[in-house]
N, C-alpha and C. Protein backbone atom coordinates (compact mmCIF):
# COMPACT_ATOMS: atom_id res chain seq x y z
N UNK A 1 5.41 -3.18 -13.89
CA UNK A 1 4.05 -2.75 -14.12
C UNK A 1 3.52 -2.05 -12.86
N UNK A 2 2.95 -1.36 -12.82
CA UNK A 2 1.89 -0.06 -11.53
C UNK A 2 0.86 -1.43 -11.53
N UNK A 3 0.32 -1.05 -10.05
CA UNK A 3 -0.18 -1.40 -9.43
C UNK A 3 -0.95 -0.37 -8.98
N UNK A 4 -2.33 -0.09 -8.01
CA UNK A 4 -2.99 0.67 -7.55
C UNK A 4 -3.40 -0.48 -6.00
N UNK A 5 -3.22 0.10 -5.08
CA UNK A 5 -3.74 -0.15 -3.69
C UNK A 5 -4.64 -0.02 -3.17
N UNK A 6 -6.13 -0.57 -2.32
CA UNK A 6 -6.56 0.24 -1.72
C UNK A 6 -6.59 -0.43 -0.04
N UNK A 7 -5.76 0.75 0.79
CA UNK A 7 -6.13 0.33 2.08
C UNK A 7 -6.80 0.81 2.98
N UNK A 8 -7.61 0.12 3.69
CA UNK A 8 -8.44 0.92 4.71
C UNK A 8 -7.74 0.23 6.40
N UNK A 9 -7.08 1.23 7.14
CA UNK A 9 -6.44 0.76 7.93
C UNK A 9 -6.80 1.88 9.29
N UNK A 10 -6.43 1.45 10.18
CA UNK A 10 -7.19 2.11 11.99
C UNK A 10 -5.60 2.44 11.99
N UNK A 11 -5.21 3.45 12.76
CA UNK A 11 -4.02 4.45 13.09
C UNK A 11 -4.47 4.79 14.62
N UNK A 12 -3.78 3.91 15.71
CA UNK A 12 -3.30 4.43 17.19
C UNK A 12 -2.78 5.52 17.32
N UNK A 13 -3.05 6.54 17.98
CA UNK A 13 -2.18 7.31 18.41
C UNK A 13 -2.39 7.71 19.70
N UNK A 14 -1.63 6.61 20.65
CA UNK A 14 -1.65 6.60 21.95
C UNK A 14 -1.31 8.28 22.90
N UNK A 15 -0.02 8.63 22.52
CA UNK A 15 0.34 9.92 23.03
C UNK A 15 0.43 11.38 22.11
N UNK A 16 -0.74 11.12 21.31
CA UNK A 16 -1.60 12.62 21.01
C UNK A 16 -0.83 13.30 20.31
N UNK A 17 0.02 12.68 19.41
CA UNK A 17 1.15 13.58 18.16
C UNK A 17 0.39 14.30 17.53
N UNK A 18 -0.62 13.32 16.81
CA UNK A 18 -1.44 13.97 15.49
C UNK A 18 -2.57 14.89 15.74
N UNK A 19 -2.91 15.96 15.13
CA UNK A 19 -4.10 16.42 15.45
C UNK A 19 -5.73 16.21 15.44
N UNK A 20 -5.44 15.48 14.37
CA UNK A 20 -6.51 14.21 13.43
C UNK A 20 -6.18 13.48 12.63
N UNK A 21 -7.63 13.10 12.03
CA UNK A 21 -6.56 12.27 10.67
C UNK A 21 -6.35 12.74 9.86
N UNK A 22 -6.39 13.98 9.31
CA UNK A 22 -6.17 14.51 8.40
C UNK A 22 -4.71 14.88 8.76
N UNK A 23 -4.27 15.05 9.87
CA UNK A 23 -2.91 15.47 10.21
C UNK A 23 -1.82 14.47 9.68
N UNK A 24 -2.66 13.23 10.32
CA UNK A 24 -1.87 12.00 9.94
C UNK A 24 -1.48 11.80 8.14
N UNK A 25 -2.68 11.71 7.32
CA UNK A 25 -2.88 11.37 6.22
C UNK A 25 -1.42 12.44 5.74
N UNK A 26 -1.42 13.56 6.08
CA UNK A 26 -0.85 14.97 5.65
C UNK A 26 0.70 14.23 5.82
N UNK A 27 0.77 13.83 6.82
CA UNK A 27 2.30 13.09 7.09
C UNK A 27 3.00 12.17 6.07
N UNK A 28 1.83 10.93 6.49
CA UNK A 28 2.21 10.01 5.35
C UNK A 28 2.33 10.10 4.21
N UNK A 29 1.66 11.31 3.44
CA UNK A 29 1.50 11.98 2.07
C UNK A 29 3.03 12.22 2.16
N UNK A 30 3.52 12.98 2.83
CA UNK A 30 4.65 13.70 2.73
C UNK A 30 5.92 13.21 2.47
N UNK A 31 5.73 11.75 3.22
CA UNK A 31 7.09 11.18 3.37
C UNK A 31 6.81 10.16 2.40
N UNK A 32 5.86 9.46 1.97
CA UNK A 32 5.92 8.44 0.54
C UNK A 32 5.75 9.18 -0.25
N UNK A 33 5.58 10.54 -0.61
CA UNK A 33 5.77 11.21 -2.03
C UNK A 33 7.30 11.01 -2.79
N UNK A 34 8.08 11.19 -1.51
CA UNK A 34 9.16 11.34 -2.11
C UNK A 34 9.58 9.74 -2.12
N UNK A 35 8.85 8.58 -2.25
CA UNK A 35 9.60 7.25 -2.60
C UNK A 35 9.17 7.11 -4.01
N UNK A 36 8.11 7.54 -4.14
CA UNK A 36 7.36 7.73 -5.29
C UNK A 36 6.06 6.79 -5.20
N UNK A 37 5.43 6.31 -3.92
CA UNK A 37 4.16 6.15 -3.93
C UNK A 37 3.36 7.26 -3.33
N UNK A 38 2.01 7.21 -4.11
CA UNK A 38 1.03 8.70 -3.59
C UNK A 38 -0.27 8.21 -3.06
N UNK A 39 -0.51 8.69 -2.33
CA UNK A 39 -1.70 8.53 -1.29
C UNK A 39 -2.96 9.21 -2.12
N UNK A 40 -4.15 8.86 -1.88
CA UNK A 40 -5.59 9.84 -1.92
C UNK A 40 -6.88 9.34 -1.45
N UNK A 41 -7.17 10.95 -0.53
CA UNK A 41 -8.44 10.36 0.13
C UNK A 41 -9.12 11.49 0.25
N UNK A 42 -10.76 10.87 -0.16
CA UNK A 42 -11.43 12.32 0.40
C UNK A 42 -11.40 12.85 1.78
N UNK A 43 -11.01 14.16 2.05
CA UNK A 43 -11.03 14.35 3.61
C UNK A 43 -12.72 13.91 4.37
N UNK A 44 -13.64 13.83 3.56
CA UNK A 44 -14.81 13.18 4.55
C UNK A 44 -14.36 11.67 4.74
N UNK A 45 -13.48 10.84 4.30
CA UNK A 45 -13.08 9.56 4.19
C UNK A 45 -12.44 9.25 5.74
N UNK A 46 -11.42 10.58 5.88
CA UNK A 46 -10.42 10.88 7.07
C UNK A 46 -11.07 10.72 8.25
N UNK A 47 -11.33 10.08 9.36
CA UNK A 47 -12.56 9.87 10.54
C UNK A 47 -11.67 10.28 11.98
N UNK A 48 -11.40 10.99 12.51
CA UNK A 48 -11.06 11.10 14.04
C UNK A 48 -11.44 10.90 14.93
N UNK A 49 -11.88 10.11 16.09
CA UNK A 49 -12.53 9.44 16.97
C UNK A 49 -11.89 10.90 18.29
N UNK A 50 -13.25 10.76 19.14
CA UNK A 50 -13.04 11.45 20.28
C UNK A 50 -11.52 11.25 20.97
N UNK A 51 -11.59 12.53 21.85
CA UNK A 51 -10.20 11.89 23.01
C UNK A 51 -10.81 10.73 24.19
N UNK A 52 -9.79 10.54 24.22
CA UNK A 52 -10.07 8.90 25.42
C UNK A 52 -8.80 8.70 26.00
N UNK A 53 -9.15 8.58 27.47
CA UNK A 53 -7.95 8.18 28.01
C UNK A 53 -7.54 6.45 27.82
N UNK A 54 -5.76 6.53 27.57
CA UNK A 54 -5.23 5.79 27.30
C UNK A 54 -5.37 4.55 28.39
N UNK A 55 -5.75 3.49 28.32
CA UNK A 55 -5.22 2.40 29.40
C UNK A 55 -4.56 1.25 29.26
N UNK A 56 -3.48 1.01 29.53
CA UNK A 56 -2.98 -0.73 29.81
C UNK A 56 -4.39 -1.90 28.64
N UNK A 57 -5.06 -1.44 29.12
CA UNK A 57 -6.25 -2.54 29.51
C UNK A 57 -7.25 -1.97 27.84
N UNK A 58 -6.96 -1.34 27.62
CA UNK A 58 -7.61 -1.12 26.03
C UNK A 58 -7.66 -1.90 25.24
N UNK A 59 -8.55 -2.50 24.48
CA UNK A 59 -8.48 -3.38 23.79
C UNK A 59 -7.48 -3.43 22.14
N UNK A 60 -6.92 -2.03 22.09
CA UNK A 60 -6.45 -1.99 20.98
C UNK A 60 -5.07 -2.07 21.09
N UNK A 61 -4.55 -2.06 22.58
CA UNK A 61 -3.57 -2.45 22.63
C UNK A 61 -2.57 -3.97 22.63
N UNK A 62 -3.58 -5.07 21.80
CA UNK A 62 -3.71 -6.32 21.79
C UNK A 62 -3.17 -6.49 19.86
N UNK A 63 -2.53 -7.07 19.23
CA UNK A 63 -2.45 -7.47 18.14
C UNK A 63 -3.89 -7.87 17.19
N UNK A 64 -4.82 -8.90 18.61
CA UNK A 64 -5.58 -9.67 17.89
C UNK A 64 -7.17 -8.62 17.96
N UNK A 65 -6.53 -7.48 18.38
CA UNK A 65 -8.14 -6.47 18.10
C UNK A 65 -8.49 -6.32 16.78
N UNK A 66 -10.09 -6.55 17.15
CA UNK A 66 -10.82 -6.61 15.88
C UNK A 66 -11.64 -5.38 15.35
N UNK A 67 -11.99 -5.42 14.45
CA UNK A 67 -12.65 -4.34 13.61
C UNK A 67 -13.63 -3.60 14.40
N UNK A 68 -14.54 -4.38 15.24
CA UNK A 68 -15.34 -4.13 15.90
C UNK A 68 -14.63 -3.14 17.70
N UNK A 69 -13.66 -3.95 17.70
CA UNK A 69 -12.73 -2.85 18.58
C UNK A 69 -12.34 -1.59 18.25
N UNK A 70 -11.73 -1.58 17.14
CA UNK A 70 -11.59 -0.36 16.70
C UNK A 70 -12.56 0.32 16.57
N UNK A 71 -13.57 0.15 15.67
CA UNK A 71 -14.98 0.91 15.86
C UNK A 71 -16.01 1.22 16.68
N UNK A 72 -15.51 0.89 17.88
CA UNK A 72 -16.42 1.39 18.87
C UNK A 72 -15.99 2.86 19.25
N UNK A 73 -14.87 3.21 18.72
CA UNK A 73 -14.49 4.81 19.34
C UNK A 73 -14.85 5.76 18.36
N UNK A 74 -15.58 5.30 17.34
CA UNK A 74 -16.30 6.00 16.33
C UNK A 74 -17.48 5.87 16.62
N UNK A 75 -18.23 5.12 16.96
CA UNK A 75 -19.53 5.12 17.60
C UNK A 75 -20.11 6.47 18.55
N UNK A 76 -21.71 7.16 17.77
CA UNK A 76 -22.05 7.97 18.72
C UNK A 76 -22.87 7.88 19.77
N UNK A 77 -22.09 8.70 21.01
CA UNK A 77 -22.87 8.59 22.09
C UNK A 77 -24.28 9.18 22.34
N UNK A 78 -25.22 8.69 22.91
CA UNK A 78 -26.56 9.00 22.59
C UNK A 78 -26.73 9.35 24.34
């Protein structure tokens, strides 16, 4: 029986492969098409957070980072 998914998941990209997320999304589309699962998202859904330099000391470089970690690099600066 099909199943339908929905995940909402944060994507590291420490050394700057992707261009955004739409770059990313574009990837993953690409390579589970052909297992035969399919992705969909509105591109306003797709969110890219500023550049930031990488550190040791980042909090996302921890397993136990939380939601609120991740979302601070979406947060605007005022």
């Amino acid at each position: 029986m099909a199943k339908v998914y929905k995940l909402t998941f944060y994507a590291v990209d420490p050394n700057d492969y992707y261009d955004d997320a739409f770059h990313l999304f574009s990837q993953m589309t690409s390579r589970e098409n052909r297992s035969g699962i399919f992705f969909r998202a509105e591109e306003s859904e797709l969110i890219t957070s500023e550049e930031f330099q990488w550190k040791n000391s980042c909090p996302l470089n921890y397993s136990d980072a939380s939601k609120e970690d991740f979302e601070q690099y979406f947060q605007k600066k005022t």
